[in-house]
N, C-alpha and C. Protein backbone atom coordinates (compact mmCIF):
# COMPACT_ATOMS: atom_id res chain seq x y z
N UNK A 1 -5.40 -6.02 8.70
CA UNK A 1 -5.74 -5.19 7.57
C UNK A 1 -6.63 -4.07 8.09
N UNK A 2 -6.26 -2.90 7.63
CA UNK A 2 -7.73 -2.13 8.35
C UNK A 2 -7.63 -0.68 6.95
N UNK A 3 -8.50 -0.06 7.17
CA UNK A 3 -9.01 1.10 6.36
C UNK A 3 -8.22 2.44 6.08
N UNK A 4 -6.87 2.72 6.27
CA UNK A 4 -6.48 3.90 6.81
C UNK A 4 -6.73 4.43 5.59
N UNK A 5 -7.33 5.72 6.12
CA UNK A 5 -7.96 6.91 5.52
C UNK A 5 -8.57 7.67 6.26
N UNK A 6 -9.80 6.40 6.87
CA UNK A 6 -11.35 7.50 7.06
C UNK A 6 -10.83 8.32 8.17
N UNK A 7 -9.99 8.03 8.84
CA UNK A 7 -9.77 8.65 10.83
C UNK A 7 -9.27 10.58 10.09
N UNK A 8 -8.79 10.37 8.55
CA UNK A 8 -8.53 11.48 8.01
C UNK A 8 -9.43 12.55 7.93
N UNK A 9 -10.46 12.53 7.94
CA UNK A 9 -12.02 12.82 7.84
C UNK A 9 -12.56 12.87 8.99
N UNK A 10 -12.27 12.35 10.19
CA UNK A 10 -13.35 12.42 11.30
C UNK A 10 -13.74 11.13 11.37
N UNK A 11 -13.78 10.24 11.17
CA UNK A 11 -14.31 9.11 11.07
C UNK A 11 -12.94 7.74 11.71
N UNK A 12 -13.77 6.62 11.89
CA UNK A 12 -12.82 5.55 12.50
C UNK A 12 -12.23 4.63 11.17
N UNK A 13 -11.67 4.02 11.19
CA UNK A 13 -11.22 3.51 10.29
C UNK A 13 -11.40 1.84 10.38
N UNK A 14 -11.44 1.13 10.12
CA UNK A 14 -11.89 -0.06 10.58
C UNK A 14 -10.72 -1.39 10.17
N UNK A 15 -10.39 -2.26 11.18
CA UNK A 15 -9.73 -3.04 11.22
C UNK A 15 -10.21 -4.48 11.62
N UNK A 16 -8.68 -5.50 11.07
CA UNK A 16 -9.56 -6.98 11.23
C UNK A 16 -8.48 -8.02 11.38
N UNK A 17 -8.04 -8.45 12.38
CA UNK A 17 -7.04 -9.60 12.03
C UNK A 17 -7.46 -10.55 11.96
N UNK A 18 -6.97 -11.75 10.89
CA UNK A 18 -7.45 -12.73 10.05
C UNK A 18 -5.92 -13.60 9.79
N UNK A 19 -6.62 -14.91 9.94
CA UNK A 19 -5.40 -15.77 9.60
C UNK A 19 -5.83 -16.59 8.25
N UNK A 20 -6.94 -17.43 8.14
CA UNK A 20 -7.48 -17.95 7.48
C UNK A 20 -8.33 -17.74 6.29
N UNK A 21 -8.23 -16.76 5.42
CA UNK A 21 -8.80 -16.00 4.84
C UNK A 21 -8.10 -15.18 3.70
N UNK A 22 -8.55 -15.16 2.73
CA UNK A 22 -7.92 -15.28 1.40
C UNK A 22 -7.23 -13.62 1.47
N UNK A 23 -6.35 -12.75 1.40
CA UNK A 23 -6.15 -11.10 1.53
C UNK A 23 -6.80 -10.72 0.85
N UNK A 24 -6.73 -10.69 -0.80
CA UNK A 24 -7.23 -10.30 -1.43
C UNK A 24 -8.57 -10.28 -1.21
N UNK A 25 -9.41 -10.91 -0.82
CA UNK A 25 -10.34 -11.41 -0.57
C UNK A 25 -11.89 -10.33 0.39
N UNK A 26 -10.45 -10.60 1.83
CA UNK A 26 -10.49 -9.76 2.72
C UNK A 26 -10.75 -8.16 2.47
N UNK A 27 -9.38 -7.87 1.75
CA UNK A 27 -9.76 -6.25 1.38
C UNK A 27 -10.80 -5.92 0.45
N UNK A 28 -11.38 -6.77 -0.03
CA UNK A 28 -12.38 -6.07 -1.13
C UNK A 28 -13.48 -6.25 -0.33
N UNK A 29 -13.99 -6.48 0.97
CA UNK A 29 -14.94 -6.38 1.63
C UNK A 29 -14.52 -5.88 2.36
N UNK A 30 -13.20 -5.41 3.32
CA UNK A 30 -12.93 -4.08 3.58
C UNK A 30 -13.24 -3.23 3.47
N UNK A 31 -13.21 -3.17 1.88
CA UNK A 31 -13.29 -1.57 1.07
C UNK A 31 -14.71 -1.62 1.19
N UNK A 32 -15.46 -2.50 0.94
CA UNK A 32 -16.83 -2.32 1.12
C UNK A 32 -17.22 -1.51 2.69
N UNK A 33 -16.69 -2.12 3.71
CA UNK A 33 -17.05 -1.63 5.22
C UNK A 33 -16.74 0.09 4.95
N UNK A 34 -15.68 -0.06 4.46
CA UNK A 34 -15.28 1.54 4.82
C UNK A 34 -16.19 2.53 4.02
N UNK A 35 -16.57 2.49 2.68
CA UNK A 35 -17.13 2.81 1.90
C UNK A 35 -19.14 3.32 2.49
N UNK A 36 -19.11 1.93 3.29
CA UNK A 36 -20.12 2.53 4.28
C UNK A 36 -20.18 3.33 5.05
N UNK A 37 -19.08 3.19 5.82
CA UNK A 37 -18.83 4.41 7.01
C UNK A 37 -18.20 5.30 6.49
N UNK A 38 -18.08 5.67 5.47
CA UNK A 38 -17.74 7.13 4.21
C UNK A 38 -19.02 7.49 4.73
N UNK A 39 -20.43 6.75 3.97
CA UNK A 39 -21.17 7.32 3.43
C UNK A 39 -22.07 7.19 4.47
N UNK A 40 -22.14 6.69 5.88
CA UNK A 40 -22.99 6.89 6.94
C UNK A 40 -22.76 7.45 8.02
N UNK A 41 -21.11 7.64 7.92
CA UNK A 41 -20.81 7.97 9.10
C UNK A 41 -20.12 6.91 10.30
N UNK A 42 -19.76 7.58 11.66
CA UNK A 42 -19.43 6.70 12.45
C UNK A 42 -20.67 5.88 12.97
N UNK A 43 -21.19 5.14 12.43
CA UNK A 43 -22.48 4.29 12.58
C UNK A 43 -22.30 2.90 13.34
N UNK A 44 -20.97 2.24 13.36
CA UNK A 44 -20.82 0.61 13.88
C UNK A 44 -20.50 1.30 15.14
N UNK A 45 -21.56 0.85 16.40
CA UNK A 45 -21.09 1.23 17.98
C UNK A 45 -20.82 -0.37 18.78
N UNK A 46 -20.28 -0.12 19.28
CA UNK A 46 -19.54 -1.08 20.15
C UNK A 46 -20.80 -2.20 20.41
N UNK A 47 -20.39 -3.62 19.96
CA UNK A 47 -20.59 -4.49 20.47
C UNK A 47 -22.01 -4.61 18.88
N UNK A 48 -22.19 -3.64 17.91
CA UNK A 48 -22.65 -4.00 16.92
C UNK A 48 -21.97 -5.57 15.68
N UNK A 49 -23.04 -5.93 15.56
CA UNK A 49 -22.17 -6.78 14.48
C UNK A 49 -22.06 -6.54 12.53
N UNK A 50 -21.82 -6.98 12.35
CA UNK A 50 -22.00 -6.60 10.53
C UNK A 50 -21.14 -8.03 9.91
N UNK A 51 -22.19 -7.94 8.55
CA UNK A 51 -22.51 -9.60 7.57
C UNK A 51 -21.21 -9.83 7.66
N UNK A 52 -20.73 -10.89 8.16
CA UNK A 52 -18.97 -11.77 7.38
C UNK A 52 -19.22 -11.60 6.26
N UNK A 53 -17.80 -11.78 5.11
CA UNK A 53 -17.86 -12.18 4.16
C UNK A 53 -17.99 -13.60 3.71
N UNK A 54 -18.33 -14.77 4.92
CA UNK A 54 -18.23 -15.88 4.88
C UNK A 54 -20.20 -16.37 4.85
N UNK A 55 -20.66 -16.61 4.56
CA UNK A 55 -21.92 -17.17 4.31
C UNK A 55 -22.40 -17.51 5.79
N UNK A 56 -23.34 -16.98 6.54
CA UNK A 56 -23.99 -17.44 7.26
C UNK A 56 -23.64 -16.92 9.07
N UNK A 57 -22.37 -16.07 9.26
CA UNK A 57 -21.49 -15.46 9.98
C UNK A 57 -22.03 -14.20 9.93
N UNK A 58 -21.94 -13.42 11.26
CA UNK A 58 -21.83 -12.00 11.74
C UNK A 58 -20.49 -11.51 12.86
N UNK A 59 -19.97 -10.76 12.51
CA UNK A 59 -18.49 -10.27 13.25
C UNK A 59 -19.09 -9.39 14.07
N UNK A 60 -18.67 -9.71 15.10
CA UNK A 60 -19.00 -8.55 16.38
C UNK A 60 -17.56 -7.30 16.25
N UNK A 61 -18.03 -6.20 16.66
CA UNK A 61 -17.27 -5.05 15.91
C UNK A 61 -16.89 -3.91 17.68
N UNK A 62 -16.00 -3.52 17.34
CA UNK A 62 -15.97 -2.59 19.14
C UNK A 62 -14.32 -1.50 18.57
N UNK A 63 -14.66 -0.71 19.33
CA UNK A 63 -13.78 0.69 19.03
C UNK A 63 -12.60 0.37 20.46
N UNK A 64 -11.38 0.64 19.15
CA UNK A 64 -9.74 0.28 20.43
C UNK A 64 -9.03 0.84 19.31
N UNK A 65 -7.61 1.20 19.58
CA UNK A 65 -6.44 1.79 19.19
C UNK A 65 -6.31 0.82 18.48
N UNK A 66 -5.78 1.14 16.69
CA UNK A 66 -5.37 0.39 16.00
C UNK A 66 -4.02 -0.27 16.43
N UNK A 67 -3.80 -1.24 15.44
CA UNK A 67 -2.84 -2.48 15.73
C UNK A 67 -1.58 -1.42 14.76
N UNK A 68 -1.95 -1.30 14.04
CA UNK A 68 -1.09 -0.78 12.75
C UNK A 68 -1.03 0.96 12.51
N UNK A 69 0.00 1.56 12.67
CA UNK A 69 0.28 3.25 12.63
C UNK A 69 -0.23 3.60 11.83
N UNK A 70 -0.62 4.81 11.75
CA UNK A 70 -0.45 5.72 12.63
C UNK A 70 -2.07 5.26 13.71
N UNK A 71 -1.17 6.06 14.96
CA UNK A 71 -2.05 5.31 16.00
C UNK A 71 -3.61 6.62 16.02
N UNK A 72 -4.54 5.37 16.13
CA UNK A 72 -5.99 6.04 15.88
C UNK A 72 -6.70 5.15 16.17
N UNK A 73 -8.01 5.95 16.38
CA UNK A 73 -9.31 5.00 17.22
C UNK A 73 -9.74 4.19 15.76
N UNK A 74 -10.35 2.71 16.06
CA UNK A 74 -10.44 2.20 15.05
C UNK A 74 -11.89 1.36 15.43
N UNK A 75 -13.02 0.70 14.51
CA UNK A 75 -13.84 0.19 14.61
C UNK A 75 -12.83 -1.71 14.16
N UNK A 76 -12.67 -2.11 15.29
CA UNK A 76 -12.14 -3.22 15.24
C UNK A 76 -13.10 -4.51 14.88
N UNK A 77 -13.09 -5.32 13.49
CA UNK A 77 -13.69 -6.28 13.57
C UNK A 77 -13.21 -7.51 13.64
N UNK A 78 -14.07 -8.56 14.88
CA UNK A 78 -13.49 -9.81 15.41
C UNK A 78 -14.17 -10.82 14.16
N UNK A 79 -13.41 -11.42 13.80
CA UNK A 79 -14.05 -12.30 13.29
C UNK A 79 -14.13 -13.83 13.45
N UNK A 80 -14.93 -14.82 13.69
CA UNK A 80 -15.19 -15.81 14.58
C UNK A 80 -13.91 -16.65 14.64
N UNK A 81 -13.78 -17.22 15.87
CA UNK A 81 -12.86 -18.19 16.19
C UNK A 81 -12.02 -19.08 14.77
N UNK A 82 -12.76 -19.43 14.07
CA UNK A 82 -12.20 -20.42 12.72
C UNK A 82 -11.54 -20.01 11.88
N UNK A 83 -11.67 -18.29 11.93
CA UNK A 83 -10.87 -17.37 11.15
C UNK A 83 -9.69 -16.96 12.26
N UNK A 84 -9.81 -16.31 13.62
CA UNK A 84 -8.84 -15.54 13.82
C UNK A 84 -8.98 -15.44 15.20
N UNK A 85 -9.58 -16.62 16.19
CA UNK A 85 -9.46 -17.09 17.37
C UNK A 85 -10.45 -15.77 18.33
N UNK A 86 -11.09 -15.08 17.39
CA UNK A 86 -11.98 -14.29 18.61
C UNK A 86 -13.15 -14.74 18.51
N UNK A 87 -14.65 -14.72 19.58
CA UNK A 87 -15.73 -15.05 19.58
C UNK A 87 -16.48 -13.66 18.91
N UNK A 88 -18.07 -13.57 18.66
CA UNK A 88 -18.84 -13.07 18.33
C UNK A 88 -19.77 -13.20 19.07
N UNK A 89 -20.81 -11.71 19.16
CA UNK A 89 -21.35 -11.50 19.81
C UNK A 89 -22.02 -9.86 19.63
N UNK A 90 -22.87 -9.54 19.89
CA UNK A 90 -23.55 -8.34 19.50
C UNK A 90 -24.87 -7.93 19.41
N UNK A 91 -25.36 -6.55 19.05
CA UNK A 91 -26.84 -6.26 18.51
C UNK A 91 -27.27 -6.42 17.29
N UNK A 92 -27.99 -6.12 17.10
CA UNK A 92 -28.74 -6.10 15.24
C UNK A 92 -27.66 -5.88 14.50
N UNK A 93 -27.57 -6.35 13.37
CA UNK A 93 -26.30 -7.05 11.99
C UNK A 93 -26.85 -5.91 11.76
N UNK A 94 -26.04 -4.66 10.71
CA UNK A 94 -26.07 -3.60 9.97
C UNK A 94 -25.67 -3.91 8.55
N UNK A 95 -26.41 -3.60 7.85
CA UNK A 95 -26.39 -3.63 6.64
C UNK A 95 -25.65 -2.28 5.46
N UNK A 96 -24.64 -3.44 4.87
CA UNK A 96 -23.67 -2.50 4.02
C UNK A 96 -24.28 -2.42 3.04
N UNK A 97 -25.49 -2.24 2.29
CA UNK A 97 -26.33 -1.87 1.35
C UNK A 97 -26.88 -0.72 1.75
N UNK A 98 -26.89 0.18 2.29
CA UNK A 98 -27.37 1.71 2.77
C UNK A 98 -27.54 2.10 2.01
């Protein structure tokens, strides 16, 4: 699932593959991520993390070519092994309340 829009603007767009995890679910905290980086800018730098939507979790986040066209730089978020087989790892959690 990822954000396409913001890369329209100057900005990255942000992506997430997920197996375990409700879609609907998923995109409405999507929309939240992107909605941030509307309104802050390209702010998530490589190896930053930001809140899961899962209680108690932080997703480590890093910039690569989206999975899904049109092809563009994307703020890719991993989200832990139990969801979607990647680890976590990172600096200070950023807060989508800005």
């Amino acid at each position: 699932m990822d954000t396409l829009g913001l890369a329209a603007i100057g900005l990255p767009d942000a992506q997430m593959r997920f197996t375990k995890l409700e879609a609907g679910f998923v995109a409405g905290w999507m929309h939240a991520i992107g909605l941030y980086m509307f309104g802050q800018g390209d702010v998530i730098a490589e190896g930053d993390v930001v809140p899961a939507p899962v209680p108690g979790e932080h997703w480590a986040c890093s910039h690569q070519m989206s999975a899904a066209p049109p092809e563009r730089v994307v703020a890719n978020i991993a989200p832990s092994p139990k969801y979607a087989g990647f680890g976590t790892a990172g600096r200070a959690a950023l807060s989508l309340s800005r």
